[in-house]
C-alpha atoms as a PDB file:
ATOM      1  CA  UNK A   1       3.154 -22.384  -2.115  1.00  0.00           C
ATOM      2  CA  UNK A   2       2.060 -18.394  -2.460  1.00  0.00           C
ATOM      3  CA  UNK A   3       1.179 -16.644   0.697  1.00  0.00           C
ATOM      4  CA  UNK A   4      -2.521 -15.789   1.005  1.00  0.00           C
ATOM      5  CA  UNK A   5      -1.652 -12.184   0.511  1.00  0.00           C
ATOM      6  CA  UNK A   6       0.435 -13.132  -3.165  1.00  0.00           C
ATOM      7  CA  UNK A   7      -2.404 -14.893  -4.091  1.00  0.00           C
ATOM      8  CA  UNK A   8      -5.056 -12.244  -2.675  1.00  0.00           C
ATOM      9  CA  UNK A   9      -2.785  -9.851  -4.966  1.00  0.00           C
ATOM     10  CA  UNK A  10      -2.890 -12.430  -8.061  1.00  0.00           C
ATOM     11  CA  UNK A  11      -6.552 -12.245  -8.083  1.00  0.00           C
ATOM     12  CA  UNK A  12      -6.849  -8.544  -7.580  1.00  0.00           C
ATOM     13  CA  UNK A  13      -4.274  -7.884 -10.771  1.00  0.00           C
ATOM     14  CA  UNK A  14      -7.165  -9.353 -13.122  1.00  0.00           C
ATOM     15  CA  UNK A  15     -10.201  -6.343 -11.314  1.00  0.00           C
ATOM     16  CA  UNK A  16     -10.377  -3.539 -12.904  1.00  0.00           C
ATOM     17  CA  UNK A  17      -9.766  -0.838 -10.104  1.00  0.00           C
ATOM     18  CA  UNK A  18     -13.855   0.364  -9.958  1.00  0.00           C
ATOM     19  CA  UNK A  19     -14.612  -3.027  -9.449  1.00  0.00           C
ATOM     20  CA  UNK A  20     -11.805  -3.495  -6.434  1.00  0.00           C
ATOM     21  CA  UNK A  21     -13.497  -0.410  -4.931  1.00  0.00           C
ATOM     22  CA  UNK A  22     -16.741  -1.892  -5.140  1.00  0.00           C
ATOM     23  CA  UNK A  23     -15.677  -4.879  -3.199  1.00  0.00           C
ATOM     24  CA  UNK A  24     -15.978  -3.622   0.109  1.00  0.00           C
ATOM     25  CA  UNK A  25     -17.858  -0.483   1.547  1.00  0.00           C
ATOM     26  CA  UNK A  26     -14.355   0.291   3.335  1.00  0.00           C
ATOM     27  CA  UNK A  27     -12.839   0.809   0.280  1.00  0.00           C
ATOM     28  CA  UNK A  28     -12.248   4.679  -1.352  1.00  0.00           C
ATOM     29  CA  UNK A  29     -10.767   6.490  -3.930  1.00  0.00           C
ATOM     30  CA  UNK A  30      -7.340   8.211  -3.358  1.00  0.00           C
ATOM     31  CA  UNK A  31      -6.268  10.109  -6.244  1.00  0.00           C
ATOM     32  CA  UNK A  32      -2.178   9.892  -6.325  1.00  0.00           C
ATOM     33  CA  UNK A  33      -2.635  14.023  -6.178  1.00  0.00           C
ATOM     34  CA  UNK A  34      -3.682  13.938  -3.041  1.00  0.00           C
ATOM     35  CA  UNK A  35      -0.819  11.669  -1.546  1.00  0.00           C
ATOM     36  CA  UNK A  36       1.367  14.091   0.372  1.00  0.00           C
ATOM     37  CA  UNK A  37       3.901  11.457   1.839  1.00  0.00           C
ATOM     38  CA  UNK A  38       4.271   7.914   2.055  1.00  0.00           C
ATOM     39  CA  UNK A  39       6.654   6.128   4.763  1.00  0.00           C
ATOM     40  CA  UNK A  40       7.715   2.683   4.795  1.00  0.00           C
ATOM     41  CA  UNK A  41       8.918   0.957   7.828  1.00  0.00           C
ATOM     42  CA  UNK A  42      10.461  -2.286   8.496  1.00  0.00           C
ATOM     43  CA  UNK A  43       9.679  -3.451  11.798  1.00  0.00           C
ATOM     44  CA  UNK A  44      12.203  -4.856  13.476  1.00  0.00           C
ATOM     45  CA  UNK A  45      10.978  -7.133  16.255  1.00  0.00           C
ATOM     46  CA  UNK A  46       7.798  -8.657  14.267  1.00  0.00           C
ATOM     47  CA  UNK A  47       7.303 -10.201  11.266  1.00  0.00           C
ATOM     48  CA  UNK A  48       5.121  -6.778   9.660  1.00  0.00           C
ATOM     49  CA  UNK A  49       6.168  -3.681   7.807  1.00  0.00           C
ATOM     50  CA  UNK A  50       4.359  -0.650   7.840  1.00  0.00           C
ATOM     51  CA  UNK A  51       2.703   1.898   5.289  1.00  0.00           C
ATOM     52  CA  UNK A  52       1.788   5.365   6.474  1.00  0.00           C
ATOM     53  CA  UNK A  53       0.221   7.483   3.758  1.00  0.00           C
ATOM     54  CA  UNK A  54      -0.262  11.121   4.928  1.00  0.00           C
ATOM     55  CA  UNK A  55      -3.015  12.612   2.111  1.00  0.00           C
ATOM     56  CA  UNK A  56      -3.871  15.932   1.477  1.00  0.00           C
ATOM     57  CA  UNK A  57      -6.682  16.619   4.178  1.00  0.00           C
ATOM     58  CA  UNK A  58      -4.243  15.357   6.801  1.00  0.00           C
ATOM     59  CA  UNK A  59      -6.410  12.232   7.674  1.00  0.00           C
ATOM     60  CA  UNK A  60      -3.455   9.426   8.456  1.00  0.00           C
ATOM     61  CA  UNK A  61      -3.644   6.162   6.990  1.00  0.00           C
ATOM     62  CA  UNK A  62      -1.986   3.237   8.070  1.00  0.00           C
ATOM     63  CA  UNK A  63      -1.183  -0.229   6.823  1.00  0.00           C
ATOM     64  CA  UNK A  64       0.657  -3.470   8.104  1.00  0.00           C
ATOM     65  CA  UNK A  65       1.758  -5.843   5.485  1.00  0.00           C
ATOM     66  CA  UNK A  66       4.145  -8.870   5.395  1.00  0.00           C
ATOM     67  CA  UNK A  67       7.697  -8.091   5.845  1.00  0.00           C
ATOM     68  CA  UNK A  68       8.604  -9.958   3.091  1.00  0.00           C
ATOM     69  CA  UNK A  69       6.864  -8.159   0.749  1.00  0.00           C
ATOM     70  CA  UNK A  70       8.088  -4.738   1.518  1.00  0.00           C
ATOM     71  CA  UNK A  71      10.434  -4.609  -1.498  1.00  0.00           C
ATOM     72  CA  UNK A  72       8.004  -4.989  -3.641  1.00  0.00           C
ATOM     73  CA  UNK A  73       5.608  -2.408  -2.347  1.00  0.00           C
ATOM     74  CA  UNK A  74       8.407   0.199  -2.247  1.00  0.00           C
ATOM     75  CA  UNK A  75       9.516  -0.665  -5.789  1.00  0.00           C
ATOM     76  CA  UNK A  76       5.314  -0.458  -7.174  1.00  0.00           C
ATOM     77  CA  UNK A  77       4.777   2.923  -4.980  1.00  0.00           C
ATOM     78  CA  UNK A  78       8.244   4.479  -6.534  1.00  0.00           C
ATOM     79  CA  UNK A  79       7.407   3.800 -10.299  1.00  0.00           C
ATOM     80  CA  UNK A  80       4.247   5.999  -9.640  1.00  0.00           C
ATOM     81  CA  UNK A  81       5.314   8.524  -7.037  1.00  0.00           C
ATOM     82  CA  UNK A  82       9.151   8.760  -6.872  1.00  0.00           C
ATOM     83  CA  UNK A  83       8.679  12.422  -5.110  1.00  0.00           C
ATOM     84  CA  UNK A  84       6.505  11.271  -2.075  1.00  0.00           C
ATOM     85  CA  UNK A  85       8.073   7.894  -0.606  1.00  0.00           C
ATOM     86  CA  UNK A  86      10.203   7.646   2.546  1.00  0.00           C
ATOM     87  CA  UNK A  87      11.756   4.557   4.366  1.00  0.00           C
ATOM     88  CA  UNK A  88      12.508   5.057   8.214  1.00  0.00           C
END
């Protein structure tokens, strides 16, 4: 059976990305410009990875995520921005 975030990710494929941003008030624009750094951390004790993105105005962003799907997310980031990605 998928995990509720595969399936989440299924359903999200299908949006066109205005309509993903209109989902939820939370949600913003970041233009891949603006990304200064990205770092990608496994954790070692829990069952989470980590995403810190580190944009242009210097306002931190952080994300956990299921460990298991942190190949995946490092493999989708470096087909867009090859230049900005870090794993620690």
């Amino acid at each position: 059976m998928a995990s509720d975030s595969k399936k989440k990710a299924l359903e999200f494929s299908r949006l066109s990305p205005s309509h993903i941003l209109n989902l939820d008030g939370s949600n913003f624009y970041l233009p891949y410009l603006d990304i200064e750094a990205i770092t990608l951390t496994k954790d070692r004790f829990f069952a989470n990875a980590a995403m810190a993105i580190v944009p242009s105005d210097k306002k931190f962003l952080g994300f956990f995520f299921p460990r298991d799907e942190f190949d995946l997310a490092f493999s989708s980031l470096n087909k867009v921005i090859p230049t900005r990605i870090a794993i620690i």
